[in-house]
C-alpha atoms as a PDB file:
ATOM      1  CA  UNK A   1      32.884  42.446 -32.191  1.00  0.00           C
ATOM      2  CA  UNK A   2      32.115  41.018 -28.577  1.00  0.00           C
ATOM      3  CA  UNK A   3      34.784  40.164 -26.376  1.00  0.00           C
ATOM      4  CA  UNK A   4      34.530  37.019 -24.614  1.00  0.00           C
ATOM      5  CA  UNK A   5      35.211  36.309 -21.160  1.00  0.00           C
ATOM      6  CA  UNK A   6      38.508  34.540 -20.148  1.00  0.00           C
ATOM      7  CA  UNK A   7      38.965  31.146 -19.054  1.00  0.00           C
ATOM      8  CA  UNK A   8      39.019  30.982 -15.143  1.00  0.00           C
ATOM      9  CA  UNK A   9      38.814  27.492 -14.838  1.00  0.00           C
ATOM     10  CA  UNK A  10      39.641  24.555 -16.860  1.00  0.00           C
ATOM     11  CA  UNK A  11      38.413  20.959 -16.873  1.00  0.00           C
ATOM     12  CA  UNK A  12      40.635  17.930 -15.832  1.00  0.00           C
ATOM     13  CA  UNK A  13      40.272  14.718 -15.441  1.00  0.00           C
ATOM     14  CA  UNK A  14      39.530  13.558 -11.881  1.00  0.00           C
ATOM     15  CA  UNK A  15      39.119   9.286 -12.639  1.00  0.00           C
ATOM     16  CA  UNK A  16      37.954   6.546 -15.410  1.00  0.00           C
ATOM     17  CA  UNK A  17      35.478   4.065 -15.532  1.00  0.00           C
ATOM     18  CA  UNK A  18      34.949   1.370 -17.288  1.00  0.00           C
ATOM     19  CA  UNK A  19      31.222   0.979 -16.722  1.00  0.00           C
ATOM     20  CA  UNK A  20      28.674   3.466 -17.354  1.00  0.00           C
ATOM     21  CA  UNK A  21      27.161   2.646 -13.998  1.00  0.00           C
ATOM     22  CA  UNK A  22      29.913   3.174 -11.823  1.00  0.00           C
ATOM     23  CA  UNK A  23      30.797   6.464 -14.053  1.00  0.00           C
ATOM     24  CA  UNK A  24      27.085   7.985 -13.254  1.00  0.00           C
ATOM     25  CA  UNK A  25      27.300   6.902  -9.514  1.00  0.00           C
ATOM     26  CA  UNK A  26      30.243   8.361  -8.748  1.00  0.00           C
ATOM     27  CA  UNK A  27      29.111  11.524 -11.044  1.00  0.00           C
ATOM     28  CA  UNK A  28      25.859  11.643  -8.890  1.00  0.00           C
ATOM     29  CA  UNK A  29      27.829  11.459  -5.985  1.00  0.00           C
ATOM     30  CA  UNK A  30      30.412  14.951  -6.547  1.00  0.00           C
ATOM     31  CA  UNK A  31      26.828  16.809  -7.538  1.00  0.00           C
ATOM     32  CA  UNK A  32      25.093  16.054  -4.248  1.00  0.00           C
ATOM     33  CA  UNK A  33      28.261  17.000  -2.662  1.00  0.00           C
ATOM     34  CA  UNK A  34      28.215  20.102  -4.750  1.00  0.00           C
ATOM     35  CA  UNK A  35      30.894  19.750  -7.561  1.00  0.00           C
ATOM     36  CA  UNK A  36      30.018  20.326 -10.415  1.00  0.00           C
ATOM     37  CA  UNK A  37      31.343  17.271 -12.871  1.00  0.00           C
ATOM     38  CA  UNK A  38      30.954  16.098 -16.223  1.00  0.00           C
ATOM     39  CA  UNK A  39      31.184  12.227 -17.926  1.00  0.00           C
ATOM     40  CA  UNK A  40      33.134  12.190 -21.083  1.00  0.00           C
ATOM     41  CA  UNK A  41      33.511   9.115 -23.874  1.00  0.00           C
ATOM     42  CA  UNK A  42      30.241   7.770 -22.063  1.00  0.00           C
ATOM     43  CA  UNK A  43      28.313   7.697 -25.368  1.00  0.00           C
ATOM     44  CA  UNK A  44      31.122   5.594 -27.343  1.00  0.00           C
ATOM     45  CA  UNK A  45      31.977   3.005 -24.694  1.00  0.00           C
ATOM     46  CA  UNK A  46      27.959   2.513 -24.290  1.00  0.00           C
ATOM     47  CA  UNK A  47      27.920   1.802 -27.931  1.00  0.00           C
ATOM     48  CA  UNK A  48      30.420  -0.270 -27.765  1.00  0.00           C
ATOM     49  CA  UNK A  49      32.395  -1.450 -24.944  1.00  0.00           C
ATOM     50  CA  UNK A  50      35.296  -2.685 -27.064  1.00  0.00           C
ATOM     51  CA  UNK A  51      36.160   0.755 -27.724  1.00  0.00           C
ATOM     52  CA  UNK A  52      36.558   1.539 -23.657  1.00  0.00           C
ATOM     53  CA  UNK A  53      40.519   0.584 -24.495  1.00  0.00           C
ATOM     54  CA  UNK A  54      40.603   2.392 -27.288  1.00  0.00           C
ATOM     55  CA  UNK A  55      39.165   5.893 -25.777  1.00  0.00           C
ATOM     56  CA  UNK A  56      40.786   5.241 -22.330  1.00  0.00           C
ATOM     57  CA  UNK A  57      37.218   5.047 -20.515  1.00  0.00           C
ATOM     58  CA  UNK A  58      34.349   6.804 -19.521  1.00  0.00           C
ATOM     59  CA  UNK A  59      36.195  10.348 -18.064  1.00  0.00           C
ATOM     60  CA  UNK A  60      35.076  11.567 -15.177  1.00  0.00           C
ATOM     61  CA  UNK A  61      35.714  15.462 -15.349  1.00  0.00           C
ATOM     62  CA  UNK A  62      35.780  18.639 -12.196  1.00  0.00           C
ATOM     63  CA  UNK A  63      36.872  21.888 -12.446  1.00  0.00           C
ATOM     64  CA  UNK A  64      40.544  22.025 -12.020  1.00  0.00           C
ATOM     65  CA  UNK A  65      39.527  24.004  -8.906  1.00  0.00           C
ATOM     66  CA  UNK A  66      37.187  21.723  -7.503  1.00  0.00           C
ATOM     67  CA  UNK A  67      39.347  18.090  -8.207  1.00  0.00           C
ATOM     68  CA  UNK A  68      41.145  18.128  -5.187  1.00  0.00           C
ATOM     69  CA  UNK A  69      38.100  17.931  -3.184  1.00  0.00           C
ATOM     70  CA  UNK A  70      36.195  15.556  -5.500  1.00  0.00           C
ATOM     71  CA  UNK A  71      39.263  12.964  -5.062  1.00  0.00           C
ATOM     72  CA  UNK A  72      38.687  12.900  -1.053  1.00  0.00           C
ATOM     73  CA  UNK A  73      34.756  12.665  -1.841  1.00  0.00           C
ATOM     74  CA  UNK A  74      35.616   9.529  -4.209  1.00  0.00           C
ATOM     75  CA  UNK A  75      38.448   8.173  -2.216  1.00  0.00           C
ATOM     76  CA  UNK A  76      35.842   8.168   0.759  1.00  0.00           C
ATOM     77  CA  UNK A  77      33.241   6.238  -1.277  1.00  0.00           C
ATOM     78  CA  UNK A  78      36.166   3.724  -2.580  1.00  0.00           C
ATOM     79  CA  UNK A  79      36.845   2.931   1.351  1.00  0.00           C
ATOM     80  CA  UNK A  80      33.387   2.239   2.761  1.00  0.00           C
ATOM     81  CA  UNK A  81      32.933  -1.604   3.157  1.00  0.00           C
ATOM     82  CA  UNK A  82      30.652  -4.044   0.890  1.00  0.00           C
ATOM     83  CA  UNK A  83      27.380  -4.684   3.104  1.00  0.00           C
ATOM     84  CA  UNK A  84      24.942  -6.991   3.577  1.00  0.00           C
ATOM     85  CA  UNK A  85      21.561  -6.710   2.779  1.00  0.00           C
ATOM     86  CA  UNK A  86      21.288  -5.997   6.991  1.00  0.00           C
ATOM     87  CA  UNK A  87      23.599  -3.498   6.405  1.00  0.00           C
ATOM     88  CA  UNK A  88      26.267  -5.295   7.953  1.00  0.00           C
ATOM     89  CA  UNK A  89      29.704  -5.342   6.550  1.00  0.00           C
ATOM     90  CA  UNK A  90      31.293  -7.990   4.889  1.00  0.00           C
ATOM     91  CA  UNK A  91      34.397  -9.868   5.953  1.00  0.00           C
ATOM     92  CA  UNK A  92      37.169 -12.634   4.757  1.00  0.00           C
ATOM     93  CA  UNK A  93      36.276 -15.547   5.905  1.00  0.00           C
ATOM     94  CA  UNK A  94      39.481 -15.912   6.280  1.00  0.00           C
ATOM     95  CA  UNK A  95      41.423 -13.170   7.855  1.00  0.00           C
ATOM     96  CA  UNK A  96      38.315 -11.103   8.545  1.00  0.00           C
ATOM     97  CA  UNK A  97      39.100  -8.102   6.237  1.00  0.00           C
ATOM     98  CA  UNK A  98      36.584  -5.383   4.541  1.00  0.00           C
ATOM     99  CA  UNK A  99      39.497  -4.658   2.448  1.00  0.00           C
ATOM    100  CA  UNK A 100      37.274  -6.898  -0.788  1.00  0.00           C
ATOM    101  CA  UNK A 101      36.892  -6.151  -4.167  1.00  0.00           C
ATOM    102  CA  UNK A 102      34.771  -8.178  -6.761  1.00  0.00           C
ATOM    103  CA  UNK A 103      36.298 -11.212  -8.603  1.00  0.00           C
ATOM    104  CA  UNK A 104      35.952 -12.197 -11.938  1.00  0.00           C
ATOM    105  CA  UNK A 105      36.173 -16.335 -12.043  1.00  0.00           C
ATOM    106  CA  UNK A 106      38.161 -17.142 -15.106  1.00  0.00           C
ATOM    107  CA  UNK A 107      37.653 -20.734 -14.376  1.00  0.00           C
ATOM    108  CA  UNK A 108      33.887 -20.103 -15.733  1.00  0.00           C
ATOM    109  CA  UNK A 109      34.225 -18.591 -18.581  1.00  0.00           C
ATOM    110  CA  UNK A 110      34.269 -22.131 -20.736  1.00  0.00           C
ATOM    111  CA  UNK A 111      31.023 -22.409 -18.477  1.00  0.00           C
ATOM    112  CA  UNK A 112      29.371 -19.439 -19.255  1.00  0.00           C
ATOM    113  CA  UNK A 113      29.872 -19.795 -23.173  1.00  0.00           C
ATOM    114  CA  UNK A 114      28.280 -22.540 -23.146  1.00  0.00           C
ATOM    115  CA  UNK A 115      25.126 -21.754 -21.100  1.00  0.00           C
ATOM    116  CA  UNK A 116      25.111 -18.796 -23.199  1.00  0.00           C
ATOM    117  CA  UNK A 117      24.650 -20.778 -26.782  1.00  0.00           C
ATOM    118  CA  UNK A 118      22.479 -23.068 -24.613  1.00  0.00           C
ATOM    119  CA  UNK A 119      20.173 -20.600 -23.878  1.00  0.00           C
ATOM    120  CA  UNK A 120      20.837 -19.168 -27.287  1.00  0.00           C
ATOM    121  CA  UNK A 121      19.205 -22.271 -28.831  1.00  0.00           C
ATOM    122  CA  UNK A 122      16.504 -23.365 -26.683  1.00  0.00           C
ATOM    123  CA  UNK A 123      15.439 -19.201 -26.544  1.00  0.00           C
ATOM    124  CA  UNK A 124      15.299 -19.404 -22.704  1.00  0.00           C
ATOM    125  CA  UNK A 125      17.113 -16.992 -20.222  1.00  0.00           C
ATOM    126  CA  UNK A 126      20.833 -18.039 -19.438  1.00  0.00           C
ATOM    127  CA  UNK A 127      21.747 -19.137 -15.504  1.00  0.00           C
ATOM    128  CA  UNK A 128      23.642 -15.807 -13.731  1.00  0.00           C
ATOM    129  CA  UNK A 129      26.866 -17.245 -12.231  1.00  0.00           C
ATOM    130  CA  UNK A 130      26.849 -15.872  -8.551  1.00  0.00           C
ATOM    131  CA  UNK A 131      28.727 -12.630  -7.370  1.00  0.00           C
ATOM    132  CA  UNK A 132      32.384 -13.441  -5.755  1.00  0.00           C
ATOM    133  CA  UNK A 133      34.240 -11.435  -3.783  1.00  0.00           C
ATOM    134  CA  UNK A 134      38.197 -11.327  -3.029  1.00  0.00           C
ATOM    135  CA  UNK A 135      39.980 -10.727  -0.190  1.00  0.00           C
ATOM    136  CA  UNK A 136      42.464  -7.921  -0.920  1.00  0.00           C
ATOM    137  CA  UNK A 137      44.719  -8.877   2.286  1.00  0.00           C
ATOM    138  CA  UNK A 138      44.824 -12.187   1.859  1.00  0.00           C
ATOM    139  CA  UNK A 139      43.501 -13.256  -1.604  1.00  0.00           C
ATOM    140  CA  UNK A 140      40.893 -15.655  -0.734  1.00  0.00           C
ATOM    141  CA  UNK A 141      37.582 -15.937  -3.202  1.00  0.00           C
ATOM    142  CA  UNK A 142      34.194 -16.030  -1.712  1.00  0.00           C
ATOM    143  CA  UNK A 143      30.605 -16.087  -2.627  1.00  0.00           C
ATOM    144  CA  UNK A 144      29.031 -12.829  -2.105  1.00  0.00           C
ATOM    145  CA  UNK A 145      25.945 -13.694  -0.158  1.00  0.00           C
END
């Protein structure tokens, strides 16, 4: 019978995602730097994303030896600045921070139901609402432009 080979290193979980997108870019990310990682639960939450609760999200997985380093890669990412299509970063309007994050309008959702069955109906494409950003210093909403 063949002996196997212990285990030297095991997997762990370095971060979640709820989007496939954002699980593959920061996966693409720790391989150019070298780390070798893996995406777990991607398949289920693709099939359906009311299950990304129910799995706790798209795992991003290192080696247990290599996770302390893939954190400071990822942290790194996390802190650049949003740019511009100049490549300029983007700032509050009102207090001038990078510190933004994207915002999710609640006040359209009624809105975007009902373009939604509108262009449900008439078979035509529905009207994107535009990207907003908030200000994590100071809370302020902005178009992303």
């Amino acid at each position: 019978m063949p002996e196997t080979a212990p285990i030297k290193d095991k997997l762990v979980t370095v971060t979640t995602y709820s989007s496939p997108i954002d699980a593959h870019l920061a996966k693409n990310k720790l391989e150019s730097e070298g780390i070798l990682s893996f995406l777990f639960d991607e398949n289920v939450v693709s099939m359906n994303p009311l299950f990304n609760i129910t799995v706790g999200g798209i795992k991003l997985k290192t080696l247990a030896s290599d996770a302390e380093k893939a954190m400071v890669i990822l942290n790194s990412v996390n802190e650049l600045p949003y740019t511009t299509e100049q490549d300029e970063p983007v700032v509050c309007p009102r207090c001038g921070s990078t510190a933004l994050t994207y915002a999710y309008d609640s006040e359209q959702k009624a809105k975007s139901f009902f373009g939604m069955v509108l262009a449900f109906l008439t078979f035509s494409l529905p009207l994107l609402a535009k990207d907003k950003l908030r200000c994590e210093n100071c809370g302020k909403v902005f178009p992303a432009s």
